[in-house]
C-alpha atoms as a PDB file:
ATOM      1  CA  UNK A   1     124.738  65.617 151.250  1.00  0.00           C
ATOM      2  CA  UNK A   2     122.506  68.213 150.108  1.00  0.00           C
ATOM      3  CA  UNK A   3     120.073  67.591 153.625  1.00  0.00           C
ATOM      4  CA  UNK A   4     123.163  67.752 155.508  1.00  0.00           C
ATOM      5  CA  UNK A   5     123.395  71.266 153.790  1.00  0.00           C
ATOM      6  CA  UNK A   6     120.252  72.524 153.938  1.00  0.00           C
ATOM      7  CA  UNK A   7     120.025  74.611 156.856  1.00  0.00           C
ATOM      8  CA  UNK A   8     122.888  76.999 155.374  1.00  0.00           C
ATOM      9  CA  UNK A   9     121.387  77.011 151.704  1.00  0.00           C
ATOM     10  CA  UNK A  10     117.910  77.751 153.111  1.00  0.00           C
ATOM     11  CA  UNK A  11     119.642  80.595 155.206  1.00  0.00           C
ATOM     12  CA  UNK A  12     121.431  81.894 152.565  1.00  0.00           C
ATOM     13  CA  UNK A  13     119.865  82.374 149.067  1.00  0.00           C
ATOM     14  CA  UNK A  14     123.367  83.680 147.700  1.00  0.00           C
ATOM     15  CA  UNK A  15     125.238  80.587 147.977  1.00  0.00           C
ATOM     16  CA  UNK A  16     125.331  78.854 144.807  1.00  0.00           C
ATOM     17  CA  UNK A  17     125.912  75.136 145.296  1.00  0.00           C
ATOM     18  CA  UNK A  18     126.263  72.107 143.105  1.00  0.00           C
ATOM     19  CA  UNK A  19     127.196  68.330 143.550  1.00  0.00           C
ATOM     20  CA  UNK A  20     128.924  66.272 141.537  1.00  0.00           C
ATOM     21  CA  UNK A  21     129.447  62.864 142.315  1.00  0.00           C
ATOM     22  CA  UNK A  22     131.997  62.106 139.884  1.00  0.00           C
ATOM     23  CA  UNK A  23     135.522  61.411 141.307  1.00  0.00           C
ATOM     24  CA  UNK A  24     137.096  62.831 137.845  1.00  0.00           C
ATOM     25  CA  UNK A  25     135.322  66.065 137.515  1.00  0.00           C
ATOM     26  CA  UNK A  26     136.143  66.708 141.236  1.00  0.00           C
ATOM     27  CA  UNK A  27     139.612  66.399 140.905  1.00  0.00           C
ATOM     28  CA  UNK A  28     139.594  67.898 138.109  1.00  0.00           C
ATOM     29  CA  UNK A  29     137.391  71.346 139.456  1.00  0.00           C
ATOM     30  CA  UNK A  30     140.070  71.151 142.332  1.00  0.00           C
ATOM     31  CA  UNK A  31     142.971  71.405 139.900  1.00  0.00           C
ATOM     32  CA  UNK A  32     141.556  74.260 138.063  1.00  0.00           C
ATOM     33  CA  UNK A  33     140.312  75.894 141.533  1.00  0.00           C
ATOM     34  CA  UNK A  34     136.792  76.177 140.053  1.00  0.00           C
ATOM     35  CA  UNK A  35     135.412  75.059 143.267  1.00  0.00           C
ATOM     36  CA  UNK A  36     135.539  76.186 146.862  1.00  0.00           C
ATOM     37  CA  UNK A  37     135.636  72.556 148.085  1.00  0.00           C
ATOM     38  CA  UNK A  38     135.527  69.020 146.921  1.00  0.00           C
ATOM     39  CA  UNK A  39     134.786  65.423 148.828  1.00  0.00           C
ATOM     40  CA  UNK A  40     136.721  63.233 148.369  1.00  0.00           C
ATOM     41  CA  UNK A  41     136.976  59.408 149.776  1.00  0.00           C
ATOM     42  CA  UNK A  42     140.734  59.284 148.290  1.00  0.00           C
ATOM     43  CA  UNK A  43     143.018  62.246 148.368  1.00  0.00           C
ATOM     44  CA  UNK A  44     144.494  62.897 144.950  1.00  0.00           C
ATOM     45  CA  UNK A  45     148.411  63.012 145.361  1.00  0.00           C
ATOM     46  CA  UNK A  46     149.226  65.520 143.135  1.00  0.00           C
ATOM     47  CA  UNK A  47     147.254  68.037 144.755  1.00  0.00           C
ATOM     48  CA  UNK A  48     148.789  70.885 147.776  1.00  0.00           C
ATOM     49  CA  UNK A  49     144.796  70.751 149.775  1.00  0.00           C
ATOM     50  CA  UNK A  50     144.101  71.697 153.295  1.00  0.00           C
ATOM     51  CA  UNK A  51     141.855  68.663 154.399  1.00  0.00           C
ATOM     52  CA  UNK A  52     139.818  67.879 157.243  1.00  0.00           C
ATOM     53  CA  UNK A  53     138.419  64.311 157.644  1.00  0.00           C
ATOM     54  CA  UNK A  54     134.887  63.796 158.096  1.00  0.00           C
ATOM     55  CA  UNK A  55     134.323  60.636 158.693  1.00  0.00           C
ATOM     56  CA  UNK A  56     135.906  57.128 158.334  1.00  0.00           C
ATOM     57  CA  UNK A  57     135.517  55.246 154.985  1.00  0.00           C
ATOM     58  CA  UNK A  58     133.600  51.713 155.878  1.00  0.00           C
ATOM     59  CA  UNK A  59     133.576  49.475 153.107  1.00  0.00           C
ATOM     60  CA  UNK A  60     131.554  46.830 153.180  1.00  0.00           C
ATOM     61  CA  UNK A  61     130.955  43.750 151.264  1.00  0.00           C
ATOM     62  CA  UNK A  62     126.956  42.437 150.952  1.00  0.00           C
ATOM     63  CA  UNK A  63     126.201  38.758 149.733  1.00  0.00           C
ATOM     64  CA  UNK A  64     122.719  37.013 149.410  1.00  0.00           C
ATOM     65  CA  UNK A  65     121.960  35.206 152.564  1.00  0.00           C
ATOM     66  CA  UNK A  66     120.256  32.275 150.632  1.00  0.00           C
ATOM     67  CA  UNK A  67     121.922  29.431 149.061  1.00  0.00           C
ATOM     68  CA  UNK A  68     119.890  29.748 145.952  1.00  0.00           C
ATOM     69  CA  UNK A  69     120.933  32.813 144.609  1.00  0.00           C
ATOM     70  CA  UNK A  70     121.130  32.691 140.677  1.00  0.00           C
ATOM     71  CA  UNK A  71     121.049  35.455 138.309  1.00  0.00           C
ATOM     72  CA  UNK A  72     117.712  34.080 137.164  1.00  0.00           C
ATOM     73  CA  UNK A  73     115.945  34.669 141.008  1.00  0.00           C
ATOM     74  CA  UNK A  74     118.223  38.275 141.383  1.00  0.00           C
ATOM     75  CA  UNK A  75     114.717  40.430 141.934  1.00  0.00           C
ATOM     76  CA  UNK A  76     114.876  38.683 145.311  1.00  0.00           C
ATOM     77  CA  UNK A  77     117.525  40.196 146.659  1.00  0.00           C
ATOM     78  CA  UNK A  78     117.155  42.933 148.736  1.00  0.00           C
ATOM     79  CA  UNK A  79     119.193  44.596 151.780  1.00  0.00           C
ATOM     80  CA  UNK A  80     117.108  42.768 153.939  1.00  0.00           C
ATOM     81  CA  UNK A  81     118.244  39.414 153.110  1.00  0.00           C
ATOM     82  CA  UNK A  82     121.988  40.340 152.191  1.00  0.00           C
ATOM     83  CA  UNK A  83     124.284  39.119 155.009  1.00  0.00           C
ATOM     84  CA  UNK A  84     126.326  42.258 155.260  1.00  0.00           C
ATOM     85  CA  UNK A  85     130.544  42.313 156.221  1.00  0.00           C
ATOM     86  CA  UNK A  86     131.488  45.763 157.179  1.00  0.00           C
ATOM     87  CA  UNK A  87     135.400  46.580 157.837  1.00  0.00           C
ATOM     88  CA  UNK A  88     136.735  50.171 159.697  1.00  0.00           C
END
């Protein structure tokens, strides 16, 4: 997020920006209005927000490609030998 960003906070010294990847303190900055915005992958309910969606939530589901997987040989896995299942 913060390269995505980084044109306006190089641009502007003023802005004061933060991140917090924690889905609690979010919702919980947005219910006290001590932030301008929040992201969100799941809208809390309880909340009156204008929203605009960004873009859609993949989920995806990664297993080891070889039949030998074990927790004792688990430093072998990598994304490169994961066969990946990714659902819109």
């Amino acid at each position: 997020m913060p390269y995505f960003l980084s044109g306006l906070l190089n641009g502007h010294s003023e802005v004061d920006f933060s991140m917090d990847v924690t889905i609690k303190n979010v919702i919980y900055d947005l219910e006290e209005n001590k932030v301008d915005f929040g992201l969100v992958s799941v809208l809390p309910e309880h909340l009156d927000l204008n929203t605009l969606p960004l873009i859609k939530n993949k989920r995806s589901l990664g297993t080891p490609a070889f039949k030998e997987y074990s927790l004792e040989n688990k430093d072998q896995i990598t994304d490169t030998n994961f066969d990946w299942i990714t659902k819109d």
